[in-house]
PDB file of N, CA and C in Angstrom:
ATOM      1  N   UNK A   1     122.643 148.164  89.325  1.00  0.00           N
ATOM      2  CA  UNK A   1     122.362 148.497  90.707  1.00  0.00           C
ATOM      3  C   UNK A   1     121.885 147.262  91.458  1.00  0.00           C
ATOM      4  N   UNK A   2     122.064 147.134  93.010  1.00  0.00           N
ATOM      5  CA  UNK A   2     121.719 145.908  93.889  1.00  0.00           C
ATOM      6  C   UNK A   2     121.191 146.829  94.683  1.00  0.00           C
ATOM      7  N   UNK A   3     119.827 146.162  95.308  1.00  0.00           N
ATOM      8  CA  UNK A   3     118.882 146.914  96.333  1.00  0.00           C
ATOM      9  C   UNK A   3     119.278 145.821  97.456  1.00  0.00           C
ATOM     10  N   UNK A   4     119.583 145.753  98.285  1.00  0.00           N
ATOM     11  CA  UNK A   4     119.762 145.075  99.730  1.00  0.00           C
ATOM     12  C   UNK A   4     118.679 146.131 100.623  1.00  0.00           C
ATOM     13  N   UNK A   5     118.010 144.948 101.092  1.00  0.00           N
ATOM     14  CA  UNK A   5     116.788 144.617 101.644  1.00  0.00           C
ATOM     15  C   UNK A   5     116.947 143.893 103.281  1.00  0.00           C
ATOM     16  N   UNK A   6     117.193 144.603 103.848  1.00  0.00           N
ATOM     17  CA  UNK A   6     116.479 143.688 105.446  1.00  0.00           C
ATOM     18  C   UNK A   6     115.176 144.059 106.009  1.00  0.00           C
ATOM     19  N   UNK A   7     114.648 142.518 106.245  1.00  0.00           N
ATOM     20  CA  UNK A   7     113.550 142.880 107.259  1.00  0.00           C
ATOM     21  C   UNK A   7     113.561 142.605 108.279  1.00  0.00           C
ATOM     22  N   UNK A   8     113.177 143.198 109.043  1.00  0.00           N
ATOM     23  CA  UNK A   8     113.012 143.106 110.864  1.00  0.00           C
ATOM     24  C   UNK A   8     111.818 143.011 111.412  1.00  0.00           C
ATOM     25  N   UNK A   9     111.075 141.982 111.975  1.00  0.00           N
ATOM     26  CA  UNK A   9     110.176 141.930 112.732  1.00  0.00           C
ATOM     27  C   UNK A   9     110.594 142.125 113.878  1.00  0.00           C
ATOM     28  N   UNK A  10     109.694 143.599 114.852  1.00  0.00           N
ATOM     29  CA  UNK A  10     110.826 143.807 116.211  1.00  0.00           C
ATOM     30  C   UNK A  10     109.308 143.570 117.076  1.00  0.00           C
ATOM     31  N   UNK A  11     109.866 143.561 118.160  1.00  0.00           N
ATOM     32  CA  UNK A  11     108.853 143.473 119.327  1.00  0.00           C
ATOM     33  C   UNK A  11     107.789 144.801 119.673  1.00  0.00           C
ATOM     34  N   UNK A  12     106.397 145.148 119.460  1.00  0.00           N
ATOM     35  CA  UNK A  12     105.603 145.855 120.185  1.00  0.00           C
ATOM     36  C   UNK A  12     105.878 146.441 121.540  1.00  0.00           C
ATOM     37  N   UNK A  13     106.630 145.977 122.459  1.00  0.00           N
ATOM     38  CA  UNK A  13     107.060 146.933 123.372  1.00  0.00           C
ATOM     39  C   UNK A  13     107.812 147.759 122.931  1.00  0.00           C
ATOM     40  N   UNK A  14     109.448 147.509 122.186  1.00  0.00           N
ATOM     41  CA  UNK A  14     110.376 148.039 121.412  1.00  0.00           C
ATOM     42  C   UNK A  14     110.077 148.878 120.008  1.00  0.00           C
ATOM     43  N   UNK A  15     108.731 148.907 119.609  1.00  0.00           N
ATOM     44  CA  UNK A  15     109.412 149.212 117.991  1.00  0.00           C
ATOM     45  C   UNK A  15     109.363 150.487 118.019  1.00  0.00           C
ATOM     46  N   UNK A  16     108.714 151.579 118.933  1.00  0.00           N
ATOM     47  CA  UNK A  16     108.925 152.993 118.742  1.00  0.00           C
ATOM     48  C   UNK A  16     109.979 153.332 119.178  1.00  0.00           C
ATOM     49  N   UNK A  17     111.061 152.584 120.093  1.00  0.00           N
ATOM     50  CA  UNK A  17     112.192 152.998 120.230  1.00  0.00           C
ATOM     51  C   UNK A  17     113.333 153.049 119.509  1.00  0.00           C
ATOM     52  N   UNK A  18     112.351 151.262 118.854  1.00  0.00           N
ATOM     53  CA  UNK A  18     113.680 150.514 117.652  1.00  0.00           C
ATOM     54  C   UNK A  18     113.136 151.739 116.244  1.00  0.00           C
ATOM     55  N   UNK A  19     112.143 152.241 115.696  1.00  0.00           N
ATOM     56  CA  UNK A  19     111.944 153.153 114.662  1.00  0.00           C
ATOM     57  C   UNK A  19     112.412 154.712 114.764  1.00  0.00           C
ATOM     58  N   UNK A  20     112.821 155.050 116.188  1.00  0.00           N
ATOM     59  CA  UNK A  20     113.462 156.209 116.495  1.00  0.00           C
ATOM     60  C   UNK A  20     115.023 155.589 116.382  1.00  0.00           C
ATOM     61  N   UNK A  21     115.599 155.193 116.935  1.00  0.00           N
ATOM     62  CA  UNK A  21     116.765 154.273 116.508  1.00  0.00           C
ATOM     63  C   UNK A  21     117.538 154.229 115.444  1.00  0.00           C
ATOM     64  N   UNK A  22     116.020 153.516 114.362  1.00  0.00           N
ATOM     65  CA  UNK A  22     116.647 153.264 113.433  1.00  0.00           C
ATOM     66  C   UNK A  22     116.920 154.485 111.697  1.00  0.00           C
ATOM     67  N   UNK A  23     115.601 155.677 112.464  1.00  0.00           N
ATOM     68  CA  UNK A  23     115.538 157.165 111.575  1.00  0.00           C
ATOM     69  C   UNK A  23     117.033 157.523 112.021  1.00  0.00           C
ATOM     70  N   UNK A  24     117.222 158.139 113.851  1.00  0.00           N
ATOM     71  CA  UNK A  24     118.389 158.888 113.895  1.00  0.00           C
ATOM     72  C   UNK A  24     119.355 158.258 114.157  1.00  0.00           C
ATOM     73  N   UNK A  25     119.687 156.779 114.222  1.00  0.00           N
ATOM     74  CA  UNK A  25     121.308 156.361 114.511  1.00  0.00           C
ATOM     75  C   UNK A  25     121.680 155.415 113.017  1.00  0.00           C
ATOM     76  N   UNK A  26     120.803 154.394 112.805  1.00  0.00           N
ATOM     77  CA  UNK A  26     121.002 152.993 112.060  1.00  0.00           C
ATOM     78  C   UNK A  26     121.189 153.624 110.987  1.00  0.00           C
ATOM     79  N   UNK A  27     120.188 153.927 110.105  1.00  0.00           N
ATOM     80  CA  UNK A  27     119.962 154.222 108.869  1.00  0.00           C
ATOM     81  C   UNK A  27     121.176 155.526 108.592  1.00  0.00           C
ATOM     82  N   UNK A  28     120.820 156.501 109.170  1.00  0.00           N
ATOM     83  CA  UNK A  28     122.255 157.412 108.843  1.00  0.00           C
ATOM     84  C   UNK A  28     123.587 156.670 108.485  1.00  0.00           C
ATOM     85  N   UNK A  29     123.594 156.031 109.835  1.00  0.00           N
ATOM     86  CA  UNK A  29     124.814 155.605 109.852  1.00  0.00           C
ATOM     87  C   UNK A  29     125.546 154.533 108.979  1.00  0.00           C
ATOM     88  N   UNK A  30     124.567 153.272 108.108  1.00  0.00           N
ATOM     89  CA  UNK A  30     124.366 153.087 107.087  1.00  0.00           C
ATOM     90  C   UNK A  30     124.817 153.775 106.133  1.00  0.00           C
ATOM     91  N   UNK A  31     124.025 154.722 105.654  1.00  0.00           N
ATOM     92  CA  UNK A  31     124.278 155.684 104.585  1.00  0.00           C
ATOM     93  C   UNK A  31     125.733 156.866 104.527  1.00  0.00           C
ATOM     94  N   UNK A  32     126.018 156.562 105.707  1.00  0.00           N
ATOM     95  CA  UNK A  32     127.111 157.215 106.021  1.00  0.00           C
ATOM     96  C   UNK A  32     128.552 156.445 105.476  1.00  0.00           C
ATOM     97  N   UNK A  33     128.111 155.228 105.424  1.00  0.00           N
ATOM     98  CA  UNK A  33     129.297 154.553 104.658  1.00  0.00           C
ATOM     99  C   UNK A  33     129.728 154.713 103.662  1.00  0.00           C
ATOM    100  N   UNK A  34     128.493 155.442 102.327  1.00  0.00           N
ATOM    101  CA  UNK A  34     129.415 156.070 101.111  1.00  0.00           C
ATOM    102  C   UNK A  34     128.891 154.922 100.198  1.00  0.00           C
ATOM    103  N   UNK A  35     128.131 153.588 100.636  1.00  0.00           N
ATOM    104  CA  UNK A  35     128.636 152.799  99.389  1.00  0.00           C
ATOM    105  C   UNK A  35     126.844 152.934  98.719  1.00  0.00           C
ATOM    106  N   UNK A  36     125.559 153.823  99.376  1.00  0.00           N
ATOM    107  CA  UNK A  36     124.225 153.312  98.993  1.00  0.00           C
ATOM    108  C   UNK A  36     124.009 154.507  98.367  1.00  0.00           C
ATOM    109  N   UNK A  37     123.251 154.802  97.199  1.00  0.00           N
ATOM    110  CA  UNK A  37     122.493 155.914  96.425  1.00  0.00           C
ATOM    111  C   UNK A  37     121.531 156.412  97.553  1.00  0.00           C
ATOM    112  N   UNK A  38     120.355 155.287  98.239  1.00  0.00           N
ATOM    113  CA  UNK A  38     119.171 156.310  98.569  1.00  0.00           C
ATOM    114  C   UNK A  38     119.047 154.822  99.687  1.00  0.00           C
ATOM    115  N   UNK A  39     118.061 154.754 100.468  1.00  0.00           N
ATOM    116  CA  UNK A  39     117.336 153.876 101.343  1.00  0.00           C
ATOM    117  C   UNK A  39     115.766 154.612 101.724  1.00  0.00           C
ATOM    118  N   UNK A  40     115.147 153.468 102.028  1.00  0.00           N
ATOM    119  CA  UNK A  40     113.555 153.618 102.022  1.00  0.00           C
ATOM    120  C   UNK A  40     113.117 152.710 103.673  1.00  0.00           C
ATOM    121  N   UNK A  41     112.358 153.296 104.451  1.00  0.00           N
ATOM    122  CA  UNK A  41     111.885 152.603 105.145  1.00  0.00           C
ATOM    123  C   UNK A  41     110.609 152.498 105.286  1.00  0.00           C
ATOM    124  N   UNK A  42     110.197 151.092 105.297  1.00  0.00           N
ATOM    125  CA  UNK A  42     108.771 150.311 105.378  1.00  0.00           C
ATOM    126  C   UNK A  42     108.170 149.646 105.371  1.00  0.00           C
ATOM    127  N   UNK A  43     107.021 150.317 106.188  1.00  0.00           N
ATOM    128  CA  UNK A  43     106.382 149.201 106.865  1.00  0.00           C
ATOM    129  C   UNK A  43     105.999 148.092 106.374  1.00  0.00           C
ATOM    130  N   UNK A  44     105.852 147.041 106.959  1.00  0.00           N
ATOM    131  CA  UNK A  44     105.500 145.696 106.198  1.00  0.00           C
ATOM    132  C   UNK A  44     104.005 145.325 106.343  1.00  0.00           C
ATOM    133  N   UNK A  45     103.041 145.494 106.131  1.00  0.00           N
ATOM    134  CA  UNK A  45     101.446 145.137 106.333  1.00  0.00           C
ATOM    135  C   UNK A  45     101.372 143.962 105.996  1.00  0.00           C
ATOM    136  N   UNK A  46     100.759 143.029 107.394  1.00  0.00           N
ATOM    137  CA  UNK A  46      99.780 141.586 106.897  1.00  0.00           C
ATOM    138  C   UNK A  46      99.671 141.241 108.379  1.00  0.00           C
ATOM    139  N   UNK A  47      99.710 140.058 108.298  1.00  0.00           N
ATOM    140  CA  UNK A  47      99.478 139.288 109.645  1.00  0.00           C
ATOM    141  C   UNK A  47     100.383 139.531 110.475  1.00  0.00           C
ATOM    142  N   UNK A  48     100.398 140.355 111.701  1.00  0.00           N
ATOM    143  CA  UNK A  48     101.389 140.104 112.419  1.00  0.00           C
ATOM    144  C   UNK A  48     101.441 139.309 114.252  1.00  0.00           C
ATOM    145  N   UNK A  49     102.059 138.580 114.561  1.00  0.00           N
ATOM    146  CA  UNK A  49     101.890 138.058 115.956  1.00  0.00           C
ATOM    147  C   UNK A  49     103.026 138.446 116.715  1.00  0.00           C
ATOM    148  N   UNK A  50     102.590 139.792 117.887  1.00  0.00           N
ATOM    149  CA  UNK A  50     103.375 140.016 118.765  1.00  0.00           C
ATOM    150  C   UNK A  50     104.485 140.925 118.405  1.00  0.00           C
ATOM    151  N   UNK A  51     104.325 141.324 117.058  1.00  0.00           N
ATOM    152  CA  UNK A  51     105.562 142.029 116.756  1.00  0.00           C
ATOM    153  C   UNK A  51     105.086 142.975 115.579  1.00  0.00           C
ATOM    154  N   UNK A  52     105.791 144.287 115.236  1.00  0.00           N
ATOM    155  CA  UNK A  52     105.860 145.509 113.924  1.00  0.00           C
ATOM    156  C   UNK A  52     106.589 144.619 112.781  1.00  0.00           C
ATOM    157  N   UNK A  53     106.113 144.646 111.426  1.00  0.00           N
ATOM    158  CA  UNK A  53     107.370 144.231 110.465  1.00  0.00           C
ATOM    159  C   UNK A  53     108.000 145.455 109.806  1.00  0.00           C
ATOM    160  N   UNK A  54     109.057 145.520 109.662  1.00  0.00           N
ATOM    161  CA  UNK A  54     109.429 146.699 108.784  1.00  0.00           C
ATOM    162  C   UNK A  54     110.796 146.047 107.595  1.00  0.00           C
ATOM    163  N   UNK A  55     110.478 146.590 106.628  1.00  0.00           N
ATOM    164  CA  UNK A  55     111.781 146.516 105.217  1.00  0.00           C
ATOM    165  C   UNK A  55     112.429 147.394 105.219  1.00  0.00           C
ATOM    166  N   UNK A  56     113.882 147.258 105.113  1.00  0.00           N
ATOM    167  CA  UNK A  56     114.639 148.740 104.733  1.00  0.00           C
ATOM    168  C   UNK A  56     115.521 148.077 103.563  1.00  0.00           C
ATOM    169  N   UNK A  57     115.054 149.156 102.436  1.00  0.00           N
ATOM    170  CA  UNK A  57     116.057 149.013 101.328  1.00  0.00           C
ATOM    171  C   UNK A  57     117.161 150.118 101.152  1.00  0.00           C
ATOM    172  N   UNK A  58     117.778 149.187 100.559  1.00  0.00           N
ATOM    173  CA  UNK A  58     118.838 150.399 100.568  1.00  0.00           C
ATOM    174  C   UNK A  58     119.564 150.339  98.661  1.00  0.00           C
ATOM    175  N   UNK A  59     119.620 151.105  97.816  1.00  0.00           N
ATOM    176  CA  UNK A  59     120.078 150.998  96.741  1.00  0.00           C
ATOM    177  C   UNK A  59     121.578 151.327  96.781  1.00  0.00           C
ATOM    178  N   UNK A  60     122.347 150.264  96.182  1.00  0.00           N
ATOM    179  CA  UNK A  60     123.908 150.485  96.043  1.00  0.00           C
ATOM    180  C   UNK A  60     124.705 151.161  94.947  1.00  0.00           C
ATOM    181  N   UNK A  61     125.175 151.642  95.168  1.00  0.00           N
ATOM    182  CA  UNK A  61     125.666 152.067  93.632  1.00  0.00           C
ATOM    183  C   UNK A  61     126.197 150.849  92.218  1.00  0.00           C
ATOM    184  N   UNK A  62     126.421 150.088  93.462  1.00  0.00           N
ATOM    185  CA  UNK A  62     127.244 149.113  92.248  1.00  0.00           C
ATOM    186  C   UNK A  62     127.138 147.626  93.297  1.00  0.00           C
ATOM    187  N   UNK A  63     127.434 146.131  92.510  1.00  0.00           N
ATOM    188  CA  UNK A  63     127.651 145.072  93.300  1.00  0.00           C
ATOM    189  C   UNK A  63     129.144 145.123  94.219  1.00  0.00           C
ATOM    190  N   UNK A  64     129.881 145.824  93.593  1.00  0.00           N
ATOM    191  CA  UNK A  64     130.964 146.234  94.416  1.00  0.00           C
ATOM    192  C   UNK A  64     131.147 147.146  95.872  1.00  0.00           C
ATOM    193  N   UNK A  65     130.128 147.750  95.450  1.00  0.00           N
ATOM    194  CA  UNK A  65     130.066 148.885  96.600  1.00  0.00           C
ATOM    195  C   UNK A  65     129.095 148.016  97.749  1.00  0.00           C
ATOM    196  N   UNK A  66     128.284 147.084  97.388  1.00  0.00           N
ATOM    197  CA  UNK A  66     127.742 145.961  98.728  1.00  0.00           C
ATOM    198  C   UNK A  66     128.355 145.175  99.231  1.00  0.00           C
ATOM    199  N   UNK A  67     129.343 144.733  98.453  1.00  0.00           N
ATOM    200  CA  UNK A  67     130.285 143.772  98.629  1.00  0.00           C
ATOM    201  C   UNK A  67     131.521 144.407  99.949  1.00  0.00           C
ATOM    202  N   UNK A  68     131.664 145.812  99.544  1.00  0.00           N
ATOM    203  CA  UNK A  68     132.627 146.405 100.705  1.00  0.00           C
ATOM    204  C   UNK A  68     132.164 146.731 101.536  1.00  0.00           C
ATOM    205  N   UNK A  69     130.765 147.073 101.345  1.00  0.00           N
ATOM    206  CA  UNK A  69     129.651 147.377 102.442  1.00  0.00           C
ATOM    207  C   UNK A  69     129.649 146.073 103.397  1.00  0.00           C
ATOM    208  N   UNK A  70     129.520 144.698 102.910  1.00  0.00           N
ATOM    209  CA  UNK A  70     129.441 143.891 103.770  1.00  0.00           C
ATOM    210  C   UNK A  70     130.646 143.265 104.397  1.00  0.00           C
ATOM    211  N   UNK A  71     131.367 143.617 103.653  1.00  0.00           N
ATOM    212  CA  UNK A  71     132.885 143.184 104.332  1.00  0.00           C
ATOM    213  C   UNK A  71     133.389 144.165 105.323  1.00  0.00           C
ATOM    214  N   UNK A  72     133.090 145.872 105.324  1.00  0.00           N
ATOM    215  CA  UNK A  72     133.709 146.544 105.871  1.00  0.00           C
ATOM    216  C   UNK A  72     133.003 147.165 107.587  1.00  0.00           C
ATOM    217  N   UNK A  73     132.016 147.377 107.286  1.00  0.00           N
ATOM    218  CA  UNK A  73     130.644 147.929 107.640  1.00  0.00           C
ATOM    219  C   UNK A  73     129.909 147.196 108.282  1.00  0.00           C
ATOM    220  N   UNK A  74     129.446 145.916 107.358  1.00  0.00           N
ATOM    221  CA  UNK A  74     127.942 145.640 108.137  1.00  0.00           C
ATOM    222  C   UNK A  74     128.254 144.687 109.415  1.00  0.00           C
ATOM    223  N   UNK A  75     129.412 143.791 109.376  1.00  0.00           N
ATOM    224  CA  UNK A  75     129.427 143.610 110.709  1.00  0.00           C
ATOM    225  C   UNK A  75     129.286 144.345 112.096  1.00  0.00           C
ATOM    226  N   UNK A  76     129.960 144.932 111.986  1.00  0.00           N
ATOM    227  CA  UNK A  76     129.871 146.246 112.812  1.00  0.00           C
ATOM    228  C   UNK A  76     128.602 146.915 113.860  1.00  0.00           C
ATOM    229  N   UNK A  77     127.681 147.482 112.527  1.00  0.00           N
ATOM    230  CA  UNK A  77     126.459 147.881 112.278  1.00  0.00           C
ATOM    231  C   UNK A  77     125.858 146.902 112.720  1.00  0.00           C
ATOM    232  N   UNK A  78     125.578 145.474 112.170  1.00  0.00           N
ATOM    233  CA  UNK A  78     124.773 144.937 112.555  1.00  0.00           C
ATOM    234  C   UNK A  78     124.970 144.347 114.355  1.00  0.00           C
ATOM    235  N   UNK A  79     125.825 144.084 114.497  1.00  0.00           N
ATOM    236  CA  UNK A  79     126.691 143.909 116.214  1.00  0.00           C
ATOM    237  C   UNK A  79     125.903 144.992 116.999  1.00  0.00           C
ATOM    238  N   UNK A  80     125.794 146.564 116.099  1.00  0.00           N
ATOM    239  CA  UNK A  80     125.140 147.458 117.304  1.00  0.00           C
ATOM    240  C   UNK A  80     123.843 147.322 117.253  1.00  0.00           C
ATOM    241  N   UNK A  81     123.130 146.765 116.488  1.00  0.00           N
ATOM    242  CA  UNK A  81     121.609 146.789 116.360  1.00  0.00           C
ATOM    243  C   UNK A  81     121.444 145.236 117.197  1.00  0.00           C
ATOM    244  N   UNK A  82     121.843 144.192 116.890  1.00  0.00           N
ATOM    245  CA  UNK A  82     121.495 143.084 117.940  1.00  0.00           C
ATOM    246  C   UNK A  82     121.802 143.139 119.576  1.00  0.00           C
ATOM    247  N   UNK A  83     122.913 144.333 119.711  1.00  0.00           N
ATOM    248  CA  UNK A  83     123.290 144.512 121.298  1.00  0.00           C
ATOM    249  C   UNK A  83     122.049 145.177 121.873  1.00  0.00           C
ATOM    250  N   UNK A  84     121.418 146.046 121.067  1.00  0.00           N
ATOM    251  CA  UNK A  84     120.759 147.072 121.670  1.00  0.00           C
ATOM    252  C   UNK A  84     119.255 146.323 121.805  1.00  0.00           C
ATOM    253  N   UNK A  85     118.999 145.281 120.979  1.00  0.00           N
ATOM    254  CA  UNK A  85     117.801 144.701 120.428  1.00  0.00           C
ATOM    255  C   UNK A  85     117.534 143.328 121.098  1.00  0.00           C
ATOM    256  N   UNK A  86     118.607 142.749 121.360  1.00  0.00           N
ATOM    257  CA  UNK A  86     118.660 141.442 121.650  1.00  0.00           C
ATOM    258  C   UNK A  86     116.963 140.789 122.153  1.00  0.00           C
ATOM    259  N   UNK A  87     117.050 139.653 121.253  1.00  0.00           N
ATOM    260  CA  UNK A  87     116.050 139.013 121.814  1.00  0.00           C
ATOM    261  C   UNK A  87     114.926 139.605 121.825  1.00  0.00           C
ATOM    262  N   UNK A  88     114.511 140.460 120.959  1.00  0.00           N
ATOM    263  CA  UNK A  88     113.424 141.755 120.734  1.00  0.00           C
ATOM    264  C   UNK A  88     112.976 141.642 118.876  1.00  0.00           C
ATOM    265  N   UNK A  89     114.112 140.675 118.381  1.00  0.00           N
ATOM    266  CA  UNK A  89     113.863 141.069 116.701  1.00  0.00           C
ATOM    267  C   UNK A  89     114.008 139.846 115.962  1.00  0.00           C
ATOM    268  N   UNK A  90     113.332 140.124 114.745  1.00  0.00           N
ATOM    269  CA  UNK A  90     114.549 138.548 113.915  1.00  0.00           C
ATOM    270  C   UNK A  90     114.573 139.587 112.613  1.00  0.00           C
ATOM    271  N   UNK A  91     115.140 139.402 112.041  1.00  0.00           N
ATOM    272  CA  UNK A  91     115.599 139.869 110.396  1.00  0.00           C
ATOM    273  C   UNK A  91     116.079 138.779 109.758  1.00  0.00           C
ATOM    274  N   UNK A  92     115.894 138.890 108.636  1.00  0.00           N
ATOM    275  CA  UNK A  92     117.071 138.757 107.606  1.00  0.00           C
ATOM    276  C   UNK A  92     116.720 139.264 106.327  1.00  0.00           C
ATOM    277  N   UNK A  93     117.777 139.110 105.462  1.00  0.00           N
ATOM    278  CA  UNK A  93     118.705 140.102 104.404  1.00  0.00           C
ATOM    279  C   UNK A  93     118.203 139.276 103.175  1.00  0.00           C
ATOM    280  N   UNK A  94     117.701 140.259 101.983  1.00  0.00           N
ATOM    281  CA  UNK A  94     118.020 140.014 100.618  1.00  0.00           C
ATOM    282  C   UNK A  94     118.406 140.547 100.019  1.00  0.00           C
ATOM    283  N   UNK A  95     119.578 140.332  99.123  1.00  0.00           N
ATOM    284  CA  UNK A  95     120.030 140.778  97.557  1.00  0.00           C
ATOM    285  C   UNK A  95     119.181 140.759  96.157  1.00  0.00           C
ATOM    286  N   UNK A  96     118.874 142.102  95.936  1.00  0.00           N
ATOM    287  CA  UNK A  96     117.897 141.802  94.481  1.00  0.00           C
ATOM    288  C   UNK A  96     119.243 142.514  93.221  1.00  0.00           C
ATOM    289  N   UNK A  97     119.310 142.165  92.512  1.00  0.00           N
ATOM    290  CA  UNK A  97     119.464 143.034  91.350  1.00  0.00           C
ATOM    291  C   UNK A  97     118.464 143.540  90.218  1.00  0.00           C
ATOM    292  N   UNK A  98     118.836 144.797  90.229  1.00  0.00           N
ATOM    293  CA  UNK A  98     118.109 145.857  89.513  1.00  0.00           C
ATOM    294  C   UNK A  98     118.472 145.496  87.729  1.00  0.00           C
ATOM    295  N   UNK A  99     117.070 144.776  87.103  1.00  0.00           N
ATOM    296  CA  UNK A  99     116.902 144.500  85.524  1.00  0.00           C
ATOM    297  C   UNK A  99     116.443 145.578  84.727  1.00  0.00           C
ATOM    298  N   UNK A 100     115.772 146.161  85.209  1.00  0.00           N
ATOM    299  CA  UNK A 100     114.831 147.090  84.892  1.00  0.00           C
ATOM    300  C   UNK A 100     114.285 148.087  85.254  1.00  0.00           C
ATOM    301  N   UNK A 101     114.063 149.507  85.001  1.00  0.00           N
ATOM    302  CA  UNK A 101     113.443 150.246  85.986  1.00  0.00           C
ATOM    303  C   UNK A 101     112.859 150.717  85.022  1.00  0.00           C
ATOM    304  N   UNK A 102     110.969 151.172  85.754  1.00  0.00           N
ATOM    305  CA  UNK A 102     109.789 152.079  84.484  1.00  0.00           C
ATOM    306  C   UNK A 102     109.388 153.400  85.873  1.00  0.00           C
ATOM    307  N   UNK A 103     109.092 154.391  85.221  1.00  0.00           N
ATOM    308  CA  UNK A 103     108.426 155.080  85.877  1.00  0.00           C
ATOM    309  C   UNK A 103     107.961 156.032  85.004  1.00  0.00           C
ATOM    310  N   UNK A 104     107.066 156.590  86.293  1.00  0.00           N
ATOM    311  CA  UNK A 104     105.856 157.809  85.122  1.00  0.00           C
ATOM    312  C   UNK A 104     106.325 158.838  84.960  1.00  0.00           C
ATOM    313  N   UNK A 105     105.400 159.044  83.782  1.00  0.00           N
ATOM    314  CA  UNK A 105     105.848 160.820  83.342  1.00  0.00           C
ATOM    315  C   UNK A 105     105.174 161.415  83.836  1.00  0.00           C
TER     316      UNK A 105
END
């Protein structure tokens, strides 16, 4: 599994619009592509100046299924989130791969 990860620091005037946004249009619509198991959104806590941070992960099924995700999809997607945002955000993107997973009983 590959978890792709963006973060967005958005602007304090914007982020309750950009976090309504991004529950009922982004993130669906994301997930609507077919290629992610699950996605998580959250908040980022520490220092912040002038702006909300937020992480959204998203788990893929496979390195293949990100790979079409980013070839097919995320241009797209991402085109509608900078039109609507412009000059309001910065992000960027990481690729983790999944070594290991523990959890409780």
């Amino acid at each position: 599994m590959v978890v792709y990860n963006v973060t967005v620091s958005i602007d304090e005037n914007v982020a309750d619009e950009w976090l309504k946004w991004m529950r009922e249009t982004h993130i669906p619509d994301v997930m609507n592509t077919g290629h992610f198991k699950e996605s998580r959104l959250c908040r980022v806590h520490g220092e912040e100046q002038g702006g909300v941070t937020y992480a959204i992960t998203y788990l893929s099924y496979s390195e293949q299924d990100l790979n079409t995700y980013q070839e097919k999809h995320a241009p797209q997607l991402q085109a509608e989130h900078t039109e609507k945002f412009q000059g309001k955000f910065a992000a960027f993107r990481t690729l983790l791969s999944v070594i290991d997973e523990f959890k409780s009983e």
